[in-house]
N, C-alpha and C. Protein backbone atom coordinates (compact mmCIF):
# COMPACT_ATOMS: atom_id res chain seq x y z
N UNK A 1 -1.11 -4.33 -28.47
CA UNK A 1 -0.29 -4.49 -27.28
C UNK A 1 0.58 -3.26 -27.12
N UNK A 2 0.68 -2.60 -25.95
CA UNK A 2 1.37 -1.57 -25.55
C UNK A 2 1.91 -2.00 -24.26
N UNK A 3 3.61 -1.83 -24.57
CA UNK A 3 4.82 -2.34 -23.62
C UNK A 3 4.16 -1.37 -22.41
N UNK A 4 4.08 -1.72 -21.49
CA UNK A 4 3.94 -1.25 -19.95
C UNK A 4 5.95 -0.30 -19.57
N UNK A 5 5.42 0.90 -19.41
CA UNK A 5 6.55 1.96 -19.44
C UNK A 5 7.23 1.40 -17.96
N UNK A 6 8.34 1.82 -17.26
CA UNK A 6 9.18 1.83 -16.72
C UNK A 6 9.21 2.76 -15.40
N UNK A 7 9.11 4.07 -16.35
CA UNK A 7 9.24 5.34 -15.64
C UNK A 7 8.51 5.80 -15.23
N UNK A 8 8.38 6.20 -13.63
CA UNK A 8 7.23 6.43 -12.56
C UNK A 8 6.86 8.08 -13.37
N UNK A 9 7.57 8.81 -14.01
CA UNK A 9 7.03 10.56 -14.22
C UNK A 9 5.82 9.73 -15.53
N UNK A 10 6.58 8.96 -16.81
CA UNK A 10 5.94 9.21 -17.13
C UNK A 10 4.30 8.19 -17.36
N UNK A 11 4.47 7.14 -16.25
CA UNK A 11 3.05 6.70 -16.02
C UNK A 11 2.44 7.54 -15.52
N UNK A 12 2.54 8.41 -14.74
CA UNK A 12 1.99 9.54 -13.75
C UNK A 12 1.46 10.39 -15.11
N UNK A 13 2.22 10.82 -16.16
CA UNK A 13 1.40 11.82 -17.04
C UNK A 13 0.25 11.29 -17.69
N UNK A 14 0.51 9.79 -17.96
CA UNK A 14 -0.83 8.95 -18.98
C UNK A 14 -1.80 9.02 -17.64
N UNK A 15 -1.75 8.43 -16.25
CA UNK A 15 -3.10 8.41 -15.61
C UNK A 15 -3.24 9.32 -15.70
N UNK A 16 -2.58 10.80 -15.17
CA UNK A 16 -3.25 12.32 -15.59
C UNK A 16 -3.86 12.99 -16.78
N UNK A 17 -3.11 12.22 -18.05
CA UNK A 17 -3.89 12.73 -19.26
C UNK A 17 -5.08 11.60 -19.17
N UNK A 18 -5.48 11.00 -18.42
CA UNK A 18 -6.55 9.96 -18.66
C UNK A 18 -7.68 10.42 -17.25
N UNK A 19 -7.21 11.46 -16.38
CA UNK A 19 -7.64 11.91 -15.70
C UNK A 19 -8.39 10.91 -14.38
N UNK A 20 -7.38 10.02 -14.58
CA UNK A 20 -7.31 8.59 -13.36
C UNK A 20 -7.01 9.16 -12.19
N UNK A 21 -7.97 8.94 -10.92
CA UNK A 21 -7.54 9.20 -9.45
C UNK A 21 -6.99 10.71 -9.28
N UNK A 22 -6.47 10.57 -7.59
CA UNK A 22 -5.97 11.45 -7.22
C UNK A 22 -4.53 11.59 -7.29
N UNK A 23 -3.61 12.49 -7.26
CA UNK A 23 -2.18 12.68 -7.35
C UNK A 23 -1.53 11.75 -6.12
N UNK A 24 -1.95 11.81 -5.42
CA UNK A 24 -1.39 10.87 -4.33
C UNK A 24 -1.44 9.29 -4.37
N UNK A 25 -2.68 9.07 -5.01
CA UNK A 25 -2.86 7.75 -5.32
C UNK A 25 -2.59 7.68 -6.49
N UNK A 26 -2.04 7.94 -7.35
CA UNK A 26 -1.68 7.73 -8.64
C UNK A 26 -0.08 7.35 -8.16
N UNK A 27 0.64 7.84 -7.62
CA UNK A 27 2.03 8.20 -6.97
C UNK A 27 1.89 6.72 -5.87
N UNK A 28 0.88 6.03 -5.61
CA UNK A 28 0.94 5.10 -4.58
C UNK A 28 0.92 4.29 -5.60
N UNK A 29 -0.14 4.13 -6.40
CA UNK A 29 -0.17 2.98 -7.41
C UNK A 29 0.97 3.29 -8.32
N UNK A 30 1.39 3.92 -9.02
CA UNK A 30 2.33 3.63 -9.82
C UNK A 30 3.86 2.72 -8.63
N UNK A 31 3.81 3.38 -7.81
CA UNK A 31 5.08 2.54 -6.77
C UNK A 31 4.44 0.95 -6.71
N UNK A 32 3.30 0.49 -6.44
CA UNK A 32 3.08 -0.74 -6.28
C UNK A 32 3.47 -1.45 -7.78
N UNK A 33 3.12 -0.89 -8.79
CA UNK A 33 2.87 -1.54 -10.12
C UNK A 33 4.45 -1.53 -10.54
N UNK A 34 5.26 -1.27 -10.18
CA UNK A 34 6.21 -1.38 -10.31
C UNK A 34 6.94 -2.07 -9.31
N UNK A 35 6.62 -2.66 -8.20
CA UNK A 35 7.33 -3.21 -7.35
C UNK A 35 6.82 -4.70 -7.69
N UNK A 36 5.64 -4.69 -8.37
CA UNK A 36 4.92 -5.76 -8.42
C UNK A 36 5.74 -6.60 -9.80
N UNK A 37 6.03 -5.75 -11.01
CA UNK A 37 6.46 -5.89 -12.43
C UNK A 37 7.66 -6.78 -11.78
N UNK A 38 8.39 -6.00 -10.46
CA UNK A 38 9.74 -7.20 -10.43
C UNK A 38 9.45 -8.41 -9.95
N UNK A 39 8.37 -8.72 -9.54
CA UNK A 39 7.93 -10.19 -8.84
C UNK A 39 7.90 -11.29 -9.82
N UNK A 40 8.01 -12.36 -9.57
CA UNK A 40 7.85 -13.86 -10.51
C UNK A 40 6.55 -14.05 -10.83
N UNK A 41 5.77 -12.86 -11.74
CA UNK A 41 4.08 -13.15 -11.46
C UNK A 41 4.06 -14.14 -12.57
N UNK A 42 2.58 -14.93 -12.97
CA UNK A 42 2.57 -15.64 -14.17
C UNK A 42 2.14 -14.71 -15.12
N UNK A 43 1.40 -12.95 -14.62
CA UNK A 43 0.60 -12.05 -15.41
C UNK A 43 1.06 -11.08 -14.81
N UNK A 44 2.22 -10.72 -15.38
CA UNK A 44 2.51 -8.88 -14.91
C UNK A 44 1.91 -7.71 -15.24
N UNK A 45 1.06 -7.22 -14.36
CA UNK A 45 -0.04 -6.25 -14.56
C UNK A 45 1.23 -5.09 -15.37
N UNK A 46 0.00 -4.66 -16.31
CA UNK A 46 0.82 -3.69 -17.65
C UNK A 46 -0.20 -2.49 -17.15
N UNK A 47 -0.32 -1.47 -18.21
CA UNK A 47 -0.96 -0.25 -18.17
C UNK A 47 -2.59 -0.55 -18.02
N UNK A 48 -2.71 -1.11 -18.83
CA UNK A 48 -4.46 -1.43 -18.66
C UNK A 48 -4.75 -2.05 -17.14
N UNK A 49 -4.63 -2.81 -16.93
CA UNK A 49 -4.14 -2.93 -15.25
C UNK A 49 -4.02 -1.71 -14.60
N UNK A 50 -3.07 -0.92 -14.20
CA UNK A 50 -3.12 -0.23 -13.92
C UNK A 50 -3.99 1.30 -13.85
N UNK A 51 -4.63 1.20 -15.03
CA UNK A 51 -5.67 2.41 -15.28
C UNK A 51 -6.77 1.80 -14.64
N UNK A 52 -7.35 0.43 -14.82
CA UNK A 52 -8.35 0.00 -14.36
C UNK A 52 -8.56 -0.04 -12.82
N UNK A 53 -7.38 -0.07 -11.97
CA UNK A 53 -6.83 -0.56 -11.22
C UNK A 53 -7.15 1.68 -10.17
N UNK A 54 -6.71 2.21 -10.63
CA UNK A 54 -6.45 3.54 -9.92
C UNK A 54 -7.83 4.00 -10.29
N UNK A 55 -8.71 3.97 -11.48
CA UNK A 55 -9.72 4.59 -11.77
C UNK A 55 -11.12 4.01 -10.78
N UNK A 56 -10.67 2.59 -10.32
CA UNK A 56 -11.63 1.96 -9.51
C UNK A 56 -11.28 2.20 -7.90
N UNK A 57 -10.18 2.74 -8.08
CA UNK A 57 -10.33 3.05 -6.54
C UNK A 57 -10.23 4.63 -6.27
N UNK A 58 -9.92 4.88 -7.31
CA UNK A 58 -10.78 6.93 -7.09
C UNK A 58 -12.35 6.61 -6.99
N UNK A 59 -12.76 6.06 -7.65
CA UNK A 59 -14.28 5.88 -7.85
C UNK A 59 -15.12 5.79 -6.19
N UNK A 60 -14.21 4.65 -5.43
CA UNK A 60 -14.67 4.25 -4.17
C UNK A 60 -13.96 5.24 -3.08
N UNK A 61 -13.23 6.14 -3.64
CA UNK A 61 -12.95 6.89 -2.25
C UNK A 61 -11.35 6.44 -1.49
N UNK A 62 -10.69 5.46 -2.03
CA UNK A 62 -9.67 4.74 -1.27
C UNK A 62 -8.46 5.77 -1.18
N UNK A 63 -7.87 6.23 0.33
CA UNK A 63 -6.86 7.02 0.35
C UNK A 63 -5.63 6.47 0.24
N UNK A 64 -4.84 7.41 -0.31
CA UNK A 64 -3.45 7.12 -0.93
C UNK A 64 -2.69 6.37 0.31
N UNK A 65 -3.28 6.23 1.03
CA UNK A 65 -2.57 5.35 2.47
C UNK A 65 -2.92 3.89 2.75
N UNK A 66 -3.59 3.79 1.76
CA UNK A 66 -4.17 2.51 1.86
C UNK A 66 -4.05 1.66 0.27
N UNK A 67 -3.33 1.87 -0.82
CA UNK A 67 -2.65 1.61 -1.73
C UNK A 67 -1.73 0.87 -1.52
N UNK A 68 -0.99 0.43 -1.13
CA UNK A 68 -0.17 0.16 -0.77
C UNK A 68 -0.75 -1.45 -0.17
N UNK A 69 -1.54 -2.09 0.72
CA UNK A 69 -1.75 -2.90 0.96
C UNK A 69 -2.71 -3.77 -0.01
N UNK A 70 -2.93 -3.19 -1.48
CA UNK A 70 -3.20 -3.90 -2.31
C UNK A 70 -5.10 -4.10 -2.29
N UNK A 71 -5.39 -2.97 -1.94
CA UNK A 71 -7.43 -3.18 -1.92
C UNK A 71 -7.48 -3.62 -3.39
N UNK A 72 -8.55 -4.23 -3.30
CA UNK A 72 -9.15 -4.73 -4.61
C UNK A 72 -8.27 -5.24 -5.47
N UNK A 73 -7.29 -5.69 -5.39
CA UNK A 73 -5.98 -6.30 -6.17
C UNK A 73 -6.48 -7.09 -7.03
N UNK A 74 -7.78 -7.53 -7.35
CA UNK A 74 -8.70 -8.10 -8.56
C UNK A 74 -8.53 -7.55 -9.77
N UNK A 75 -8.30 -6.42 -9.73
CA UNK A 75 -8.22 -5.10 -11.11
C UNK A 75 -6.89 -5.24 -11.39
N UNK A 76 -6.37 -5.44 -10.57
CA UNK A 76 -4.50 -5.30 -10.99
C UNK A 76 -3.64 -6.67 -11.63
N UNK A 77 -3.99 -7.83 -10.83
CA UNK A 77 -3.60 -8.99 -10.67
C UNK A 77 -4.87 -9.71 -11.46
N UNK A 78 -4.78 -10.73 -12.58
CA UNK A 78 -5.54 -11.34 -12.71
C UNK A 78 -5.59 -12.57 -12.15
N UNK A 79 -4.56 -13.43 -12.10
CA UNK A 79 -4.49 -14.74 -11.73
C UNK A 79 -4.53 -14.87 -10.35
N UNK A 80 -5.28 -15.32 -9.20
CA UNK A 80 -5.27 -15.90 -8.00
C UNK A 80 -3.90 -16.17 -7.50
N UNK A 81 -3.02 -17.05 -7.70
CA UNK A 81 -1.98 -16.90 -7.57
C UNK A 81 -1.02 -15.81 -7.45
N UNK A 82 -0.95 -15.04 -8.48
CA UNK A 82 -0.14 -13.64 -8.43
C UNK A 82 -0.82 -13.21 -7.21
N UNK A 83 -2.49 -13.03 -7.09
CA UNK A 83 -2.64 -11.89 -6.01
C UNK A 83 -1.94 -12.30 -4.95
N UNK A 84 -2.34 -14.04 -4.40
CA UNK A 84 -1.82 -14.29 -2.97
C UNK A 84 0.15 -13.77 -3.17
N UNK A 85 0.74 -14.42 -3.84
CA UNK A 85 1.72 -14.05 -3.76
C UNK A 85 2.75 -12.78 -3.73
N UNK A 86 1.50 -11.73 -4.64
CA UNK A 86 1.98 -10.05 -4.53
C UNK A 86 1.68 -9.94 -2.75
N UNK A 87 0.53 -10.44 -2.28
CA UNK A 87 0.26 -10.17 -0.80
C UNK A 87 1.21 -10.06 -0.06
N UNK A 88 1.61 -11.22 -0.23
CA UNK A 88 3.19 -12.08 0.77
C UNK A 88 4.22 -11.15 0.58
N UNK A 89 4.78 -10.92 -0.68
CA UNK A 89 5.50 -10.19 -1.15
C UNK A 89 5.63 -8.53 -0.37
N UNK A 90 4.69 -7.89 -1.00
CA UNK A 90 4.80 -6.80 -0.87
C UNK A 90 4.91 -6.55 0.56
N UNK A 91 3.91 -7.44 1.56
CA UNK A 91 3.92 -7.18 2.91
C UNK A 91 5.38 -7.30 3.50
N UNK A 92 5.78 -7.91 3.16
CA UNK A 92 7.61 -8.28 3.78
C UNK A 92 8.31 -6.69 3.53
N UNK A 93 8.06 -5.69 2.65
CA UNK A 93 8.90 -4.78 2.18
C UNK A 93 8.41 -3.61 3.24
């Protein structure tokens, strides 16, 4: 188990030393994964989440403008619940 970090610089250096996505979308997803960590989830997406989560959507092409509305939120969110509710959530902000 590895505590899920805090700090947006230095998640940004692990997806880069892991050579995850683009800089822009790394910078989109790390803002979601952290807006998400403050929510009442039952499964607060940690790092593995998150790598899985940016490496699958470099893969498909998804622009850093479209992060933000949560594509494929399957990789990030495991429980059904969390996703609908990150939905709700995040859309209000």
């Amino acid at each position: 188990y590895v505590d899920c970090p805090d700090d947006r610089e230095y998640l940004g250096e692990i997806l880069a030393l892991h050579e995850v996505g683009e800089a822009d979308v790394r910078a989109e997803a790390i803002d979601v994964l952290l807006r998400l960590r403050e929510l009442d989830l039952t499964k607060k997406p940690g790092l593995s989440e998150l790598l899985d989560w940016v490496g699958y959507l470099h893969v498909i092409g998804t622009p850093a403008a479209e992060v933000a509305s949560l594509p494929h939120v399957g990789a990030l969110l495991k429980q059904r619940g969390d996703q609908l509710r990150a939905a709700g959530r995040l859309a209000e902000k």
